[in-house]
PDB file of N, CA and C in Angstrom:
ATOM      1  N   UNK A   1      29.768  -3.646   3.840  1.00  0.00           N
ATOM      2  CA  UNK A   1      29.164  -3.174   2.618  1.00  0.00           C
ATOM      3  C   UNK A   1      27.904  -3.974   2.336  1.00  0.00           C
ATOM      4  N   UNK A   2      26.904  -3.670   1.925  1.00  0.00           N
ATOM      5  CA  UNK A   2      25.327  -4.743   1.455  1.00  0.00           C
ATOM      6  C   UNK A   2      25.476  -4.948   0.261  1.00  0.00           C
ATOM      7  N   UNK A   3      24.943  -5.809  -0.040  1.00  0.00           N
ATOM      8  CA  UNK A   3      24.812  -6.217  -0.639  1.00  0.00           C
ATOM      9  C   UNK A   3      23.874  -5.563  -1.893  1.00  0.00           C
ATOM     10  N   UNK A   4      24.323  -5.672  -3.354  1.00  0.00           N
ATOM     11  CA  UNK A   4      23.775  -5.232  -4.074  1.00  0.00           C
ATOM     12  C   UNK A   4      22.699  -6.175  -4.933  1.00  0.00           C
ATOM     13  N   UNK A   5      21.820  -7.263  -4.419  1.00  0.00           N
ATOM     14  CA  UNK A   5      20.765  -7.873  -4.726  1.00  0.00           C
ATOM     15  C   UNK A   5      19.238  -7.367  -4.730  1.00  0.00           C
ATOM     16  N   UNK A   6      19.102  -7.864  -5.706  1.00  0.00           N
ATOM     17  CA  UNK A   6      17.335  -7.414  -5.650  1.00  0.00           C
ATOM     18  C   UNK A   6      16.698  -8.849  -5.383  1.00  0.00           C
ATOM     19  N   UNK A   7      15.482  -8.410  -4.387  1.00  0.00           N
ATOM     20  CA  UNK A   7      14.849  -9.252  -4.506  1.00  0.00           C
ATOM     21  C   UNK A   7      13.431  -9.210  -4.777  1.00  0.00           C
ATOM     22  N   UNK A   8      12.615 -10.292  -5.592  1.00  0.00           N
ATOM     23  CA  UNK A   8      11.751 -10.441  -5.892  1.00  0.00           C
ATOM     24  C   UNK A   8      10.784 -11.271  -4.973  1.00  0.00           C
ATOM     25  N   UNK A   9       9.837 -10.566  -3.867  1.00  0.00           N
ATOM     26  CA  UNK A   9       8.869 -11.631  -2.819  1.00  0.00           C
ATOM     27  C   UNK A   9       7.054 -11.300  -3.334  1.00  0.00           C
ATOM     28  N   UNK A  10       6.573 -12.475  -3.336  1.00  0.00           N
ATOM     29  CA  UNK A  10       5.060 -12.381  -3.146  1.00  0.00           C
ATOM     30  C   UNK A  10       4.542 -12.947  -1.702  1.00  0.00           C
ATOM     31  N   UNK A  11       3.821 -11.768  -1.363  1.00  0.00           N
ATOM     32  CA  UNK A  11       2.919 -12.109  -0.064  1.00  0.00           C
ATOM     33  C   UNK A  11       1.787 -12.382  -0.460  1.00  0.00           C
ATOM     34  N   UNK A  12       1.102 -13.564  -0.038  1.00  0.00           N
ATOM     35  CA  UNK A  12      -0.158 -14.127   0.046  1.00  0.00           C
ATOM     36  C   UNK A  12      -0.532 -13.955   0.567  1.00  0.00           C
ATOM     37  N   UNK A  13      -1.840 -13.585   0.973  1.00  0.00           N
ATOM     38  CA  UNK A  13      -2.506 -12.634   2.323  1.00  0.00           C
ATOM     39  C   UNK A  13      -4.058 -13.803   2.114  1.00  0.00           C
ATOM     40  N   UNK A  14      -5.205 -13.116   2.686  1.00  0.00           N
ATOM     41  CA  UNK A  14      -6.230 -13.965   2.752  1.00  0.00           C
ATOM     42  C   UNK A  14      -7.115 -12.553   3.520  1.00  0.00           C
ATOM     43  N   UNK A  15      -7.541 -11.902   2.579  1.00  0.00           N
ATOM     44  CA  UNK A  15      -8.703 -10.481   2.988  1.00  0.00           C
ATOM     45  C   UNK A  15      -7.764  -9.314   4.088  1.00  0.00           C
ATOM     46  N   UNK A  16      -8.429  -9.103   4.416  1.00  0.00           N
ATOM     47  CA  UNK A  16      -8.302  -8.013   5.026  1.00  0.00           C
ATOM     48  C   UNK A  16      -8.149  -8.401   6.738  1.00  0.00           C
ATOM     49  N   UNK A  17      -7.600  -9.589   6.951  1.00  0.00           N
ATOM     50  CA  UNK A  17      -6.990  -9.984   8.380  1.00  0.00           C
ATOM     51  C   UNK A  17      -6.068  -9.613   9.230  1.00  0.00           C
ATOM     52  N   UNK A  18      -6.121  -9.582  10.291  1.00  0.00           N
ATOM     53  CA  UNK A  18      -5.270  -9.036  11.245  1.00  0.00           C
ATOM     54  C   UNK A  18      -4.097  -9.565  10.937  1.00  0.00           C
ATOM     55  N   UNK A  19      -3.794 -10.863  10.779  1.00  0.00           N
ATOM     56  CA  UNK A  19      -2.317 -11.143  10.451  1.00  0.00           C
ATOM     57  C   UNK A  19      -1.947 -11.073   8.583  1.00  0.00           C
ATOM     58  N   UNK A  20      -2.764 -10.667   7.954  1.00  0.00           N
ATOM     59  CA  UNK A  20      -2.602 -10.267   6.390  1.00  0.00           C
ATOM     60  C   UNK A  20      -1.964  -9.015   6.816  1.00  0.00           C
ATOM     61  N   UNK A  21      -2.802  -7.934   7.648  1.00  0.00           N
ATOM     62  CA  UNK A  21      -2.595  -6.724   7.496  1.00  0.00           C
ATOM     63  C   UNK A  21      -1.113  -6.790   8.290  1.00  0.00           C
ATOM     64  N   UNK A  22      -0.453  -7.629   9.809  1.00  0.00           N
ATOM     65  CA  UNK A  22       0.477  -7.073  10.133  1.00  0.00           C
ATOM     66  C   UNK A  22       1.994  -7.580   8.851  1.00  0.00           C
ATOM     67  N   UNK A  23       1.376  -8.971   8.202  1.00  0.00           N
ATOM     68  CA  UNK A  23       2.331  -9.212   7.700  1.00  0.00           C
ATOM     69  C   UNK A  23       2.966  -8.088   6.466  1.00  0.00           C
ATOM     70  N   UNK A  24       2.094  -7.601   6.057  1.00  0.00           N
ATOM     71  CA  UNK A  24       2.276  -6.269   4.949  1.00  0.00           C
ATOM     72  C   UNK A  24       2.919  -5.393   5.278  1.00  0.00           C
ATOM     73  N   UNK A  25       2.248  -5.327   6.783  1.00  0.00           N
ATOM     74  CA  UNK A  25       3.531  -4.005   7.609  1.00  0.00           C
ATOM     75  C   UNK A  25       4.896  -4.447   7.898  1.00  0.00           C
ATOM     76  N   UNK A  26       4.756  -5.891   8.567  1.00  0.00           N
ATOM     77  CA  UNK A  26       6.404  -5.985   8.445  1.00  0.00           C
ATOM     78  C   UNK A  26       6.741  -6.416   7.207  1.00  0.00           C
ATOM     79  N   UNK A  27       6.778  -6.744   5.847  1.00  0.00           N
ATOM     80  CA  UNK A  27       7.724  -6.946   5.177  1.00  0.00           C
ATOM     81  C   UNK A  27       7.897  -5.645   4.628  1.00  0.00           C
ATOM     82  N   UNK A  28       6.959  -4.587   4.747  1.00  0.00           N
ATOM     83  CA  UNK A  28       7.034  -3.101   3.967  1.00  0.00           C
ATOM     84  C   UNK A  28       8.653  -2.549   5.050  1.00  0.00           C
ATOM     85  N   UNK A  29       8.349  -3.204   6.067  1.00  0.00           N
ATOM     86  CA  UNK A  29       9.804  -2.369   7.434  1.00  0.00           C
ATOM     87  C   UNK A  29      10.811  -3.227   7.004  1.00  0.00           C
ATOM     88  N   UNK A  30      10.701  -4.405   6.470  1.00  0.00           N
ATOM     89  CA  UNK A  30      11.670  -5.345   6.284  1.00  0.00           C
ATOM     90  C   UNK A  30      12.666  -4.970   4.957  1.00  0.00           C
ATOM     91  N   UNK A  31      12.011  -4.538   3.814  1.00  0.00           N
ATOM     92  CA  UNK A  31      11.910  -4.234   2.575  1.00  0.00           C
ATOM     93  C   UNK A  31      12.921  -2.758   2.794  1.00  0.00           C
ATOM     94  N   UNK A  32      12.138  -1.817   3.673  1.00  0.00           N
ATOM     95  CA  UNK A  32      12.829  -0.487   3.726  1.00  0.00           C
ATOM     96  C   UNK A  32      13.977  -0.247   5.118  1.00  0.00           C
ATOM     97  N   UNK A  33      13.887  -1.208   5.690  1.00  0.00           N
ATOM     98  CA  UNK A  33      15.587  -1.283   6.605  1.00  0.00           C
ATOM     99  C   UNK A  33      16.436  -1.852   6.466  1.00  0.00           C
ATOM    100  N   UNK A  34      15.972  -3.490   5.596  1.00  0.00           N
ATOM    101  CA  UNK A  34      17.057  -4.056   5.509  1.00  0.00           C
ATOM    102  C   UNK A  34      17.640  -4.585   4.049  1.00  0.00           C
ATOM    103  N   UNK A  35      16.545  -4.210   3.110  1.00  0.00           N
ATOM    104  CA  UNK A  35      16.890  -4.088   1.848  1.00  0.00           C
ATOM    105  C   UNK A  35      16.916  -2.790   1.169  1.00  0.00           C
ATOM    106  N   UNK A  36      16.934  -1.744   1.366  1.00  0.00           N
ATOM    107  CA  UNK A  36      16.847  -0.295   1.202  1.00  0.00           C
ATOM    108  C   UNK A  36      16.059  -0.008   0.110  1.00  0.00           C
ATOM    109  N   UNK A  37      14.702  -0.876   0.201  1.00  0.00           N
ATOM    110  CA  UNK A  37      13.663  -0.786  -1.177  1.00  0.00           C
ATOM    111  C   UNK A  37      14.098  -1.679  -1.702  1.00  0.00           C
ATOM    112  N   UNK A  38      15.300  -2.004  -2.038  1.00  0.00           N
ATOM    113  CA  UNK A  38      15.932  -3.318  -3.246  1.00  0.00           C
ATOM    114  C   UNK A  38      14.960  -4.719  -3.791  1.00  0.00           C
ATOM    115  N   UNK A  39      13.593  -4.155  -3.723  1.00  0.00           N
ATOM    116  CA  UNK A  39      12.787  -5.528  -3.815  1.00  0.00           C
ATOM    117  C   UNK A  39      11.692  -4.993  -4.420  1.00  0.00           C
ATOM    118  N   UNK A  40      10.790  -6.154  -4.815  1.00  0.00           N
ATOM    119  CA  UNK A  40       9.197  -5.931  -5.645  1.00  0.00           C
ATOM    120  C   UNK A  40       8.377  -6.465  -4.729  1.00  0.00           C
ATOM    121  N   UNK A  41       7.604  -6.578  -4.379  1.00  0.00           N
ATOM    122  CA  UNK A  41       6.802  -7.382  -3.557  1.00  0.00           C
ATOM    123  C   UNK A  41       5.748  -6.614  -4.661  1.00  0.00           C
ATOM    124  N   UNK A  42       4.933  -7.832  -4.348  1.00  0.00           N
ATOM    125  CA  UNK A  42       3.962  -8.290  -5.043  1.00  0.00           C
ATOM    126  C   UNK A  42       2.672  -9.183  -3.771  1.00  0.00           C
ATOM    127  N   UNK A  43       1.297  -8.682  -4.058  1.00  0.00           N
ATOM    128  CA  UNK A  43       0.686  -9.410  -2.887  1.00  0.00           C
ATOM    129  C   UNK A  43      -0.455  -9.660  -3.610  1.00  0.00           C
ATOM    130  N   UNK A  44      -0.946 -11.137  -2.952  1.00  0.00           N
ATOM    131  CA  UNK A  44      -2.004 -12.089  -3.536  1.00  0.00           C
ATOM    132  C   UNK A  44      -2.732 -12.168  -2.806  1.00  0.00           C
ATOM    133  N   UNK A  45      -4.333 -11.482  -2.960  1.00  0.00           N
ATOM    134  CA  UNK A  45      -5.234 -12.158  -2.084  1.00  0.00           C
ATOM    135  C   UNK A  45      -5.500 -13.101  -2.154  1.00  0.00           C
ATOM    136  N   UNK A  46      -5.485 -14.055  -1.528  1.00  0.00           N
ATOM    137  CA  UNK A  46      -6.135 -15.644  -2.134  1.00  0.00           C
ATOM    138  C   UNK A  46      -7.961 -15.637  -2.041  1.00  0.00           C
ATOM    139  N   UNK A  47      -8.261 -14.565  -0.970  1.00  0.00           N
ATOM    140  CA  UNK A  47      -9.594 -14.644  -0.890  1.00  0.00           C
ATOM    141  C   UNK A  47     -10.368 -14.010  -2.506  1.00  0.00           C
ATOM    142  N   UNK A  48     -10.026 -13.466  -3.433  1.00  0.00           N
ATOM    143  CA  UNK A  48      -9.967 -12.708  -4.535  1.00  0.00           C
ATOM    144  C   UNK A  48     -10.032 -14.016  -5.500  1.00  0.00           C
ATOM    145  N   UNK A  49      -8.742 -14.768  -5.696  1.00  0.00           N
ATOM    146  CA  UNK A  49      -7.802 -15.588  -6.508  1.00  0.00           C
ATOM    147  C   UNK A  49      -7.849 -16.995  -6.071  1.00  0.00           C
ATOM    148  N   UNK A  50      -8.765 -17.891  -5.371  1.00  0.00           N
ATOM    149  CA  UNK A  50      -8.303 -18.718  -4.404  1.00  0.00           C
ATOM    150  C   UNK A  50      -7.775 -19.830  -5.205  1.00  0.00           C
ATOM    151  N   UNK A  51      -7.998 -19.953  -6.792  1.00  0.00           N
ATOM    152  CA  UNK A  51      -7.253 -20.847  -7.495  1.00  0.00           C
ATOM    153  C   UNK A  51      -5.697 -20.700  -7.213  1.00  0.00           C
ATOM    154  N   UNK A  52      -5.370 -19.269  -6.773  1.00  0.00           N
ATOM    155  CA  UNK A  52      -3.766 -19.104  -7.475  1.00  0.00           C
ATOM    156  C   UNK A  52      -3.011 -20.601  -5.870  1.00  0.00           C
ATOM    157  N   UNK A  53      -3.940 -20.278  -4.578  1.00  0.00           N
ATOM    158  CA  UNK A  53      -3.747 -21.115  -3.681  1.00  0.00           C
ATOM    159  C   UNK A  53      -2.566 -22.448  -3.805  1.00  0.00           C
ATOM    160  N   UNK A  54      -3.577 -23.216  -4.980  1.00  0.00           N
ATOM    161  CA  UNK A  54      -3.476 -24.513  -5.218  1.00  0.00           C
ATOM    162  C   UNK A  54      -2.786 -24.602  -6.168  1.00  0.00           C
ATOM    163  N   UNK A  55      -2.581 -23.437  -6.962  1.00  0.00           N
ATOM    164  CA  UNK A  55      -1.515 -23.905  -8.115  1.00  0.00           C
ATOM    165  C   UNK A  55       0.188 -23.440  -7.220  1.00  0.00           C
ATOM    166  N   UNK A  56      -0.120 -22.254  -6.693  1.00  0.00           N
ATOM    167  CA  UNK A  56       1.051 -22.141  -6.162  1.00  0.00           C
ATOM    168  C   UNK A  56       1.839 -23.052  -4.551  1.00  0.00           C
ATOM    169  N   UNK A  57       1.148 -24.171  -4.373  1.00  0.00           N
ATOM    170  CA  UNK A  57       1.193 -24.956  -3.153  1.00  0.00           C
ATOM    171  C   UNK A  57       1.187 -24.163  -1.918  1.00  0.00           C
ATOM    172  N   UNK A  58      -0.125 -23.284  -1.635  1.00  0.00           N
ATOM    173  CA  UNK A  58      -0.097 -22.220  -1.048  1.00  0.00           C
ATOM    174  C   UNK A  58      -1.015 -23.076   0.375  1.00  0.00           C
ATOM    175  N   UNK A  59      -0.404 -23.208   1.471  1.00  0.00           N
ATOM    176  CA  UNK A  59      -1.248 -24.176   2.648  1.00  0.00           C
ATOM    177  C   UNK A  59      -1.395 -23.655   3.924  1.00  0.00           C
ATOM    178  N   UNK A  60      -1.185 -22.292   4.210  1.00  0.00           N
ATOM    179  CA  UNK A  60      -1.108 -21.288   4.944  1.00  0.00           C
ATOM    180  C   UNK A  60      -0.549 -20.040   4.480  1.00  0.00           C
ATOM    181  N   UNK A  61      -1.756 -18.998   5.603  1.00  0.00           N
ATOM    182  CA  UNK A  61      -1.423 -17.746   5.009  1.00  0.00           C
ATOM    183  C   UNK A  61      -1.455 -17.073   6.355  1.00  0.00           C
ATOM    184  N   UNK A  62      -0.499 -15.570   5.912  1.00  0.00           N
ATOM    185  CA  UNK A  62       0.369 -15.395   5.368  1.00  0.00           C
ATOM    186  C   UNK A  62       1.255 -15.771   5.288  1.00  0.00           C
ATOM    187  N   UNK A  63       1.585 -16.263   4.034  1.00  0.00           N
ATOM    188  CA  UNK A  63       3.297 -16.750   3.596  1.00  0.00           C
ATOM    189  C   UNK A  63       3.934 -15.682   2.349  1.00  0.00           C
ATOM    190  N   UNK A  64       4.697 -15.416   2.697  1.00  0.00           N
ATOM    191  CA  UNK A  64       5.995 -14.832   1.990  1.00  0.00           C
ATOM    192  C   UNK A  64       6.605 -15.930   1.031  1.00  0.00           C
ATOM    193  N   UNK A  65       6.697 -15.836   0.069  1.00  0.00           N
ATOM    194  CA  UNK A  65       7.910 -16.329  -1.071  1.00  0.00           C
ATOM    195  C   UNK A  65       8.971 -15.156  -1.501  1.00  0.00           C
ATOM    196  N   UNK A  66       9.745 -15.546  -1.570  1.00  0.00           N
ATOM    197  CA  UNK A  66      10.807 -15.320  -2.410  1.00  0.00           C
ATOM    198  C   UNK A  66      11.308 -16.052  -3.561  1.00  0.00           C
ATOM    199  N   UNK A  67      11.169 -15.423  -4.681  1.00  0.00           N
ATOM    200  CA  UNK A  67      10.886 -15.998  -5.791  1.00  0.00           C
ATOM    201  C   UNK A  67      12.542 -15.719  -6.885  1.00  0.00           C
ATOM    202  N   UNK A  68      13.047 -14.332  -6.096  1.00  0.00           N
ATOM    203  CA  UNK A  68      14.638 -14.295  -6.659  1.00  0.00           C
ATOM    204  C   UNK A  68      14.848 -13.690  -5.702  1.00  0.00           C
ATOM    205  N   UNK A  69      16.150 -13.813  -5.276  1.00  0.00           N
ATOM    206  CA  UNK A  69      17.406 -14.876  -6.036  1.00  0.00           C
ATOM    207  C   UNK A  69      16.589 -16.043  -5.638  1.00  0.00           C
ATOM    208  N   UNK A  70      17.370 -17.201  -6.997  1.00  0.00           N
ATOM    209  CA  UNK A  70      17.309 -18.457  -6.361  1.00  0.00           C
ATOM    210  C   UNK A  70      18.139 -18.950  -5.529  1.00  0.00           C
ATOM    211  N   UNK A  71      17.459 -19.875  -5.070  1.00  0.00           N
ATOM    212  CA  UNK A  71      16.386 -21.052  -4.671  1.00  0.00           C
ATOM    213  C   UNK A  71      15.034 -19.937  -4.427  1.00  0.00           C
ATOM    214  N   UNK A  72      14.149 -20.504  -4.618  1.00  0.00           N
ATOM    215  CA  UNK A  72      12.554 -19.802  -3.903  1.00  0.00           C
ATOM    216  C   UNK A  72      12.698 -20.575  -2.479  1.00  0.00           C
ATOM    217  N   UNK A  73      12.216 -19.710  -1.703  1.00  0.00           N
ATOM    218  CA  UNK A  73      12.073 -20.364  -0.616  1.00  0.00           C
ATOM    219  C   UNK A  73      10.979 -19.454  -0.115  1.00  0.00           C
ATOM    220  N   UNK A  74      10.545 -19.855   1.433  1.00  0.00           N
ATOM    221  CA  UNK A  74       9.081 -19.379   2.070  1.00  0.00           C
ATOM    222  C   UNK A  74       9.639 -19.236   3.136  1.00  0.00           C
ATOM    223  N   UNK A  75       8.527 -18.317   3.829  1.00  0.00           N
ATOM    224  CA  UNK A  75       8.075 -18.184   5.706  1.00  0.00           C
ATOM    225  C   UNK A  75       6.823 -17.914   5.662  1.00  0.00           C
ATOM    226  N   UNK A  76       6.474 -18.810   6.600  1.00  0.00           N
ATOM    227  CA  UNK A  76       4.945 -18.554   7.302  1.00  0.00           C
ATOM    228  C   UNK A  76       5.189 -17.561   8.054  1.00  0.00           C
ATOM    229  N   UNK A  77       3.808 -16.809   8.396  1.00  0.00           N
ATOM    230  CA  UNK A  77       3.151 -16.308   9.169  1.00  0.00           C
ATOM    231  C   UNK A  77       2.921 -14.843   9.375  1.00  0.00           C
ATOM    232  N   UNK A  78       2.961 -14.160  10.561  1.00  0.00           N
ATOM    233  CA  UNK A  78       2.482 -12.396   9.991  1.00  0.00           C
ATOM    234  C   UNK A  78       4.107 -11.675  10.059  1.00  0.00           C
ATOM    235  N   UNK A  79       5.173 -12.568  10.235  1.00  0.00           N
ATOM    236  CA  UNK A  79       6.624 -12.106   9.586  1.00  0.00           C
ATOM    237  C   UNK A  79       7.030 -11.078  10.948  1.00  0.00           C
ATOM    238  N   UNK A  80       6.650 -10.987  11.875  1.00  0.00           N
ATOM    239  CA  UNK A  80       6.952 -10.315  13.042  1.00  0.00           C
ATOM    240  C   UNK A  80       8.353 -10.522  13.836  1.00  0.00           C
ATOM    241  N   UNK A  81       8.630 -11.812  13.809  1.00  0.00           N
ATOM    242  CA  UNK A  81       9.943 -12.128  13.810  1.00  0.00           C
ATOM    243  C   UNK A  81      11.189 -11.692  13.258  1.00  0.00           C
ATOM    244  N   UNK A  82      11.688 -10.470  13.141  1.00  0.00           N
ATOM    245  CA  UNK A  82      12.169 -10.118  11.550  1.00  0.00           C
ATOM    246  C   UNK A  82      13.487 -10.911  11.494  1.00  0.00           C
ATOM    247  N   UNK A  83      14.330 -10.727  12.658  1.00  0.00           N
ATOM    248  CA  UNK A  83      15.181 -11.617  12.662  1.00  0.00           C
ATOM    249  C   UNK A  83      15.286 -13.081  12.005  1.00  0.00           C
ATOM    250  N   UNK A  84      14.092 -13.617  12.192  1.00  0.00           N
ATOM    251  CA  UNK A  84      13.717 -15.401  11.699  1.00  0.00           C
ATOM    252  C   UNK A  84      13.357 -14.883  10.310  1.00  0.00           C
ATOM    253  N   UNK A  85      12.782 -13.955  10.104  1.00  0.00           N
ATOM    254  CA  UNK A  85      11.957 -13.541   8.653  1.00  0.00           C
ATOM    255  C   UNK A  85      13.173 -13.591   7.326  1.00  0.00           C
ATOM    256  N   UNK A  86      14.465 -12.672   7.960  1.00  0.00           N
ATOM    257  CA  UNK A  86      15.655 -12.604   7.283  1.00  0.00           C
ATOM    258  C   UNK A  86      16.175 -14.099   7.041  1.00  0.00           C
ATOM    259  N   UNK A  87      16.454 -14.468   8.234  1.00  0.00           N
ATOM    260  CA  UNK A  87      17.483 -15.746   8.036  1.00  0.00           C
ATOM    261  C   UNK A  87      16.331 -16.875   7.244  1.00  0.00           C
ATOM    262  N   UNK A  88      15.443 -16.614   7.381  1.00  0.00           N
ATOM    263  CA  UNK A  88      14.199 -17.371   6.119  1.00  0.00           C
ATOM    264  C   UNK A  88      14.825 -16.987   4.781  1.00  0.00           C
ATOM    265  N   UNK A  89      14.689 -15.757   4.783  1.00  0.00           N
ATOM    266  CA  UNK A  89      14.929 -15.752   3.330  1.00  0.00           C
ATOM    267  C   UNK A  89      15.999 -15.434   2.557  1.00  0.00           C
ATOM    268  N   UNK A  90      17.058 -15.889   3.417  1.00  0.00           N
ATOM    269  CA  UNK A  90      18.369 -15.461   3.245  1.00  0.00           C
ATOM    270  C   UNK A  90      19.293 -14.281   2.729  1.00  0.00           C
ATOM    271  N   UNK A  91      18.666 -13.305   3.346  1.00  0.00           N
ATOM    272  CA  UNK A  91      19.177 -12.030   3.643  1.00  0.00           C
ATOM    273  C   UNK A  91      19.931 -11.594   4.652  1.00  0.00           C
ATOM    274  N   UNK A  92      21.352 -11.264   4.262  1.00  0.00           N
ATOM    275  CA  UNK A  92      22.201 -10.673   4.970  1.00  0.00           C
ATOM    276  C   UNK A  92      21.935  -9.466   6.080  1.00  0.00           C
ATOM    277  N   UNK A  93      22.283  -9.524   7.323  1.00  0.00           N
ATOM    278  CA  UNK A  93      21.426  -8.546   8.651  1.00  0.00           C
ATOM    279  C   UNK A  93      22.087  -8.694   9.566  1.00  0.00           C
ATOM    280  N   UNK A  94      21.822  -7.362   9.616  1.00  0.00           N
ATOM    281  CA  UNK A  94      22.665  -7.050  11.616  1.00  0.00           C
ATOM    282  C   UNK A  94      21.690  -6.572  12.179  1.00  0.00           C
ATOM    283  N   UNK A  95      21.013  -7.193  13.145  1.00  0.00           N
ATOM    284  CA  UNK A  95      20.270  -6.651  14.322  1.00  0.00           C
ATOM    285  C   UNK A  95      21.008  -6.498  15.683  1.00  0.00           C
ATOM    286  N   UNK A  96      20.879  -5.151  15.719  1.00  0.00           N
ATOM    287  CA  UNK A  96      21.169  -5.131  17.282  1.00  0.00           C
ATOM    288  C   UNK A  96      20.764  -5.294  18.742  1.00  0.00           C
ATOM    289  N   UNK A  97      21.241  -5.731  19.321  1.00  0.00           N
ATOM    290  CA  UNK A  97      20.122  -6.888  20.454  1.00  0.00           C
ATOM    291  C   UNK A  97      20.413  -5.710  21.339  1.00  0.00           C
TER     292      UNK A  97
END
């Protein structure tokens, strides 16, 4: 049975980059296979915002937060991994190998 959690993630991106753009695509596949939509994502250009950077201890991009449930926690990078992407953010998953 899945879990009935929502989650709340912001992606930090940095323009219109090759790994901004793939990370958007995988958490949009991540979002709709393994949370069935059950989430908000929310995305920050920093190139736009670059204050939000430094207030949010932002030191590479793309990073993913998860902001609920608690704990917040992070993953770097363009999230291609989905397997590592999940167990980052502690979401329950069956991949089949």
């Amino acid at each position: 049975m899945m879990s009935e959690t929502t989650y709340d993630l912001c992606l930090y991106i940095a323009g219109n980059s090759i790994a901004s753009d793939q990370a958007f695509k995988n958490i949009k596949y991540i979002s709709s296979t393994f949370l069935q939509d059950r989430c908000e994502i929310t995305v920050v250009d920093l190139c736009e915002s670059p204050s939000l950077a430094r207030k949010h201890h932002i030191i590479a991009i793309p990073t993913l937060e998860r902001l609920m449930p608690l704990p917040v926690c992070r993953v770097v990078g363009d999230l291609s991994m989905t397997e590592k992407v999940l167990a980052g953010l502690g979401i329950p998953h069956e991949i089949a190998t």
